[in-house]
C-alpha atoms as a PDB file:
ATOM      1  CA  UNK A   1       0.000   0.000   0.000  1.00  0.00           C
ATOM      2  CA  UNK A   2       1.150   3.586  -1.085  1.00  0.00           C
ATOM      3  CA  UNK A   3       0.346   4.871   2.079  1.00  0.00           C
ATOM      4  CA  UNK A   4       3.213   3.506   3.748  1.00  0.00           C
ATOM      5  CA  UNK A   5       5.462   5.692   1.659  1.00  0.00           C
ATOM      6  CA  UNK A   6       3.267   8.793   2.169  1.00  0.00           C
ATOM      7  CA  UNK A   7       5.179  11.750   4.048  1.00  0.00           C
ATOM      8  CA  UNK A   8       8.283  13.952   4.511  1.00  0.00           C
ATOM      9  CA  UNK A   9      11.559  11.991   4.515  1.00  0.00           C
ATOM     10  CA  UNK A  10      14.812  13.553   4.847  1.00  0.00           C
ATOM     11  CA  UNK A  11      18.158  11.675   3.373  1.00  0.00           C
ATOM     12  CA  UNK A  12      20.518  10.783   6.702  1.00  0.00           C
ATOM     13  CA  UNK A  13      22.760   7.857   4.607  1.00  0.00           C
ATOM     14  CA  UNK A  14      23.845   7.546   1.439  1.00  0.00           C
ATOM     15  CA  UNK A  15      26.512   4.622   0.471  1.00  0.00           C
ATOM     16  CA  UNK A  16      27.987   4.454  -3.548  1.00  0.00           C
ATOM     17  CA  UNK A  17      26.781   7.572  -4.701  1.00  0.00           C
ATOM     18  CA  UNK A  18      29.841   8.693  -6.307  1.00  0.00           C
ATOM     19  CA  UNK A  19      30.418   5.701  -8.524  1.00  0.00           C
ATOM     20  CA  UNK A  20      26.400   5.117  -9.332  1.00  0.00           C
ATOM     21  CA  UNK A  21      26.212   8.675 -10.585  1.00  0.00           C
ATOM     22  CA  UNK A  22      29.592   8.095 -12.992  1.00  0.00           C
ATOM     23  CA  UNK A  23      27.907   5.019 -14.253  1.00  0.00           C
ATOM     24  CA  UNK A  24      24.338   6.673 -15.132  1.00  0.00           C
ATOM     25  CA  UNK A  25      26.838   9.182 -17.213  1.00  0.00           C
ATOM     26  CA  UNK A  26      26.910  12.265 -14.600  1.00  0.00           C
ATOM     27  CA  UNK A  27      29.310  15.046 -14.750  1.00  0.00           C
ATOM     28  CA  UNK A  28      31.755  15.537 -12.042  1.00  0.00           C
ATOM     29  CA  UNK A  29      30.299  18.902 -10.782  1.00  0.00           C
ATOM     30  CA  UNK A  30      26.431  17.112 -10.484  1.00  0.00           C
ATOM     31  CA  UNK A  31      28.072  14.420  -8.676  1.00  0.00           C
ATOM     32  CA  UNK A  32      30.085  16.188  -5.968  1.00  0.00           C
ATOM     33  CA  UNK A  33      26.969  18.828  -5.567  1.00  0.00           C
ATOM     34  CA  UNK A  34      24.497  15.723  -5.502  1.00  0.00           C
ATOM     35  CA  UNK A  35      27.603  14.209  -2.856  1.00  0.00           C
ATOM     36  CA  UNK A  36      26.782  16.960  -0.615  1.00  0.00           C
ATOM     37  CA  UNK A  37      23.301  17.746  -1.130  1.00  0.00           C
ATOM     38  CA  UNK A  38      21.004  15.973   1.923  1.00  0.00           C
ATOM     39  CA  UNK A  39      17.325  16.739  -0.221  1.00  0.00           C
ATOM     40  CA  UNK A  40      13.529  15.902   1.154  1.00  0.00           C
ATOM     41  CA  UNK A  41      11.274  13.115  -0.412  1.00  0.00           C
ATOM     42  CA  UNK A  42       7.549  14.130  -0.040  1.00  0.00           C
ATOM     43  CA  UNK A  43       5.234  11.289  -1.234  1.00  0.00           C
ATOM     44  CA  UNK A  44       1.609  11.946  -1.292  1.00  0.00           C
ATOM     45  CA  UNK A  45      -1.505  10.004  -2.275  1.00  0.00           C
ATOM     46  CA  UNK A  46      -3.683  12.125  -4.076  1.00  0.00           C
ATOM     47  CA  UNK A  47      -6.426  10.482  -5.909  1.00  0.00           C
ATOM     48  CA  UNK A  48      -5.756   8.265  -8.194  1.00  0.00           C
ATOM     49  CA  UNK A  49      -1.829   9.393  -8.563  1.00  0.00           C
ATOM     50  CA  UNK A  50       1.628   9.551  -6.615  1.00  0.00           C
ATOM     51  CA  UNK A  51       2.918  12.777  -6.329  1.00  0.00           C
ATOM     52  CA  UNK A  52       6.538  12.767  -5.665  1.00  0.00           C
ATOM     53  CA  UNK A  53       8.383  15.520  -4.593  1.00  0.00           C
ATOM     54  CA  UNK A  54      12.413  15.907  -4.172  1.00  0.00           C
ATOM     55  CA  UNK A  55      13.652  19.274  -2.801  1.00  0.00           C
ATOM     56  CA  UNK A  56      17.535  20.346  -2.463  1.00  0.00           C
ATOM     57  CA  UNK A  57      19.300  23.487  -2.527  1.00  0.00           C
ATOM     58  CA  UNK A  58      20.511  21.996  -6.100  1.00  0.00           C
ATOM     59  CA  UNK A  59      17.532  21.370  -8.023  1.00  0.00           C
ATOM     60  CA  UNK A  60      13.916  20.771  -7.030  1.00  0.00           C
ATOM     61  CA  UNK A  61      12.031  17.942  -8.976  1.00  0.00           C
ATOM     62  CA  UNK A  62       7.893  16.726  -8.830  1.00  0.00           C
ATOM     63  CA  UNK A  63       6.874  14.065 -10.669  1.00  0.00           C
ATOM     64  CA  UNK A  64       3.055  12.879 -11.032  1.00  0.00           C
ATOM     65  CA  UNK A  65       2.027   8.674 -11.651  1.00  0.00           C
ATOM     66  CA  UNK A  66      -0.362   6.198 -11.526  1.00  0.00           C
ATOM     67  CA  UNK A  67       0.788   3.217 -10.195  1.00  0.00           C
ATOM     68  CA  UNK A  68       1.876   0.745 -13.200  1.00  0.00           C
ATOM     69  CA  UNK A  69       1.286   3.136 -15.975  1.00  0.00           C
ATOM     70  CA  UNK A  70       4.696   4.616 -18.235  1.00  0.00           C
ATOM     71  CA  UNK A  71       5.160   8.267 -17.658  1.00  0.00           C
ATOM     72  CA  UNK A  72       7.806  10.921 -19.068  1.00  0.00           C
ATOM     73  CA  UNK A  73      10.115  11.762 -16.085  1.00  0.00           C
ATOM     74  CA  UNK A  74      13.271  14.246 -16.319  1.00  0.00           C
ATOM     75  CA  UNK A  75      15.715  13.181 -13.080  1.00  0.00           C
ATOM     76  CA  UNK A  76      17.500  15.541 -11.138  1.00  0.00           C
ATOM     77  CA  UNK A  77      20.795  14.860 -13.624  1.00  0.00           C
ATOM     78  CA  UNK A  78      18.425  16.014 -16.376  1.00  0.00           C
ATOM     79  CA  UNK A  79      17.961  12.368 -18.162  1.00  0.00           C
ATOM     80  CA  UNK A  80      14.983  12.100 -19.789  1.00  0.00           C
ATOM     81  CA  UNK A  81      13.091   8.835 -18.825  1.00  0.00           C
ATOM     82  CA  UNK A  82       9.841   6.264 -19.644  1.00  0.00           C
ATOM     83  CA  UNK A  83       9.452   5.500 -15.996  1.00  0.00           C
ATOM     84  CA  UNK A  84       6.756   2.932 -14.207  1.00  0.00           C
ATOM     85  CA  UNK A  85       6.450   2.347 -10.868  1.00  0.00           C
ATOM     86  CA  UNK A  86       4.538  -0.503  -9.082  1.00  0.00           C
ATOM     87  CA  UNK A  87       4.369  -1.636  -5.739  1.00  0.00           C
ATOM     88  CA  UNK A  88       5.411  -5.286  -4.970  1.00  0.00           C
ATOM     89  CA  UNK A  89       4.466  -6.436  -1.715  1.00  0.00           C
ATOM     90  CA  UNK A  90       5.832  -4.218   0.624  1.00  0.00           C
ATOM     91  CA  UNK A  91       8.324  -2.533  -1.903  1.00  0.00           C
ATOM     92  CA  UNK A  92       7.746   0.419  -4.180  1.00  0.00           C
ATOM     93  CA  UNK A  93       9.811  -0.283  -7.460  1.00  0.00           C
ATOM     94  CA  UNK A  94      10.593   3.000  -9.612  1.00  0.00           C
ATOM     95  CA  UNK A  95      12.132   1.630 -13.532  1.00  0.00           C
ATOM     96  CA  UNK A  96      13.861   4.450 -15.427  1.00  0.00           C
ATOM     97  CA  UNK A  97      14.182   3.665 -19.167  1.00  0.00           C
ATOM     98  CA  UNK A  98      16.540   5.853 -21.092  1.00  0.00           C
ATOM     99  CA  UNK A  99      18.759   5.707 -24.449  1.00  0.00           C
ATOM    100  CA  UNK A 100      18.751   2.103 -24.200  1.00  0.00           C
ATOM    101  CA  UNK A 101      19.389   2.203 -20.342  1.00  0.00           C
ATOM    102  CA  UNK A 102      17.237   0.962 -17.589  1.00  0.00           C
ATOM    103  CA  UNK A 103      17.748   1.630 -13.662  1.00  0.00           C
ATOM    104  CA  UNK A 104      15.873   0.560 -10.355  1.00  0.00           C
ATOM    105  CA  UNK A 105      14.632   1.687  -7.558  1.00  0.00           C
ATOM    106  CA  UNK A 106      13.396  -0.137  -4.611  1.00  0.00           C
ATOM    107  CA  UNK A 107      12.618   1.234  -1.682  1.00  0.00           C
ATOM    108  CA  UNK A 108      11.122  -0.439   1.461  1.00  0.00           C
ATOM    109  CA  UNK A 109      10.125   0.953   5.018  1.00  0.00           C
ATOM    110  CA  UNK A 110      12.520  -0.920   7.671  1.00  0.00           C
ATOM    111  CA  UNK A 111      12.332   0.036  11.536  1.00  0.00           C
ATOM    112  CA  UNK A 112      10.681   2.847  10.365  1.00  0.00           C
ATOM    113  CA  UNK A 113      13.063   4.314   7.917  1.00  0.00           C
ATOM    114  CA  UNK A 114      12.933   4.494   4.610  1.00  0.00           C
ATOM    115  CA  UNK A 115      15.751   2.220   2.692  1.00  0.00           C
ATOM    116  CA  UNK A 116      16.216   2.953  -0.941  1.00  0.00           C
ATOM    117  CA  UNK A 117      18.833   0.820  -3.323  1.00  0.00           C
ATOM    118  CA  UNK A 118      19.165   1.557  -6.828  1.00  0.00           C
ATOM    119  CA  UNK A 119      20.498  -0.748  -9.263  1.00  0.00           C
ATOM    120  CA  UNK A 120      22.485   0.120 -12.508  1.00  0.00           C
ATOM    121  CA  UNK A 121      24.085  -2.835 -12.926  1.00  0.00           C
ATOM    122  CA  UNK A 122      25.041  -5.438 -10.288  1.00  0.00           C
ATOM    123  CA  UNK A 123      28.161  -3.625 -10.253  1.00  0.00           C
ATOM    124  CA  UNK A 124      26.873  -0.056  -9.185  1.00  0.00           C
ATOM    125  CA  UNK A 125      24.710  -0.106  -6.237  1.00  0.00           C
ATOM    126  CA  UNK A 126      23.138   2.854  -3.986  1.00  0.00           C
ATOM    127  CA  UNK A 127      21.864   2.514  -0.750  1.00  0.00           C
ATOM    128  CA  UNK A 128      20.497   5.889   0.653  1.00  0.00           C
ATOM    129  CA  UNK A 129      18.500   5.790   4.246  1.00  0.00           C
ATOM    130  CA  UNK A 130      15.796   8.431   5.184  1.00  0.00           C
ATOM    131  CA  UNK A 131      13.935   9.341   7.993  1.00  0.00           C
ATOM    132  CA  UNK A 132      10.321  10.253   7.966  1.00  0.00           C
ATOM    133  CA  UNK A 133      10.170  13.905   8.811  1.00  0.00           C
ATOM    134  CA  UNK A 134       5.770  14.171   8.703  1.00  0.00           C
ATOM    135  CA  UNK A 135       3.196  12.341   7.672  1.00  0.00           C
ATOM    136  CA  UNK A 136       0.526  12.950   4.741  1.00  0.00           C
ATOM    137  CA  UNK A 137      -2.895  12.161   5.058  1.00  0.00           C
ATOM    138  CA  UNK A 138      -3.941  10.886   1.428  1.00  0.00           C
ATOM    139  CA  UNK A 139      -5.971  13.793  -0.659  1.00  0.00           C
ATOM    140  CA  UNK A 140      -9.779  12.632  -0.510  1.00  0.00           C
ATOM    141  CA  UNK A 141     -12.124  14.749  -3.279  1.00  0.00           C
ATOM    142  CA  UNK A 142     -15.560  14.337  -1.886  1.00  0.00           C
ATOM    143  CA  UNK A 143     -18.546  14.736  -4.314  1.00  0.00           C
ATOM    144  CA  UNK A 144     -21.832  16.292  -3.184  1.00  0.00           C
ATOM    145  CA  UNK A 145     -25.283  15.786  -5.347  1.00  0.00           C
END
């Protein structure tokens, strides 16, 4: 269930970043601001979509999904993506598709925090941790006749 994911999460861990970036093709200067950069992960539930938003001092991102259905997404390293995302059991998978390229994202909620891995390749892993910072109540539209 999306809900699980729904809040504020701030970024407290982040193992491999350096040598996923270099693999996805990012530029030295995005990868040592991205090194530095702690951003926010707000996940809401609002309707019928995820609305995901990421917020650094570097570069502010929102993307907008229903669950299992291909959308355009631009990343933060300005790729330009087909991207799905499911949930599978407990886990909420994120596929980026680009120039012949595909990553992963899994993320699962363990003691609480949120644990994200992204896979490249089995060589080029990243493991980032966050905390939930808030909680969101999911968006309900109520219709009156």
């Amino acid at each position: 269930m999306v809900d699980a994911f729904c809040g504020t999460w701030k970024l407290v861990s982040s193992e491999n970043f350096d040598e996923y970036m270099k693999a996805l093709g990012a530029g030295f200067a995005t990868r040592q601001v991205g090194n530095v950069t702690k951003p926010t992960l707000i996940i809401s539930n609002e309707g019928d979509k995820v609305v995901q938003k990421t917020q650094s001092t570097f570069k502010n991102t929102e993307i907008s999904f229903k669950l299992g259905e291909e959308f355009d997404e631009t990343t933060v390293d300005d790729r330009h993506c087909k991207s799905t995302v499911v949930l599978d059991g407990d886990q909420f998978v994120h596929v980026q598709k680009w120039d012949g390229k595909e990553t992963t994202f899994v993320r699962e909620i363990k003691d609480g925090k949120m644990v994200m891995v992204r896979l490249f390749t089995v060589q080029y892993i990243l493991k980032t941790v966050l905390v939930r910072t808030s909680w969101t109540i999911a968006t309900l539209t109520l219709l009156y006749s």
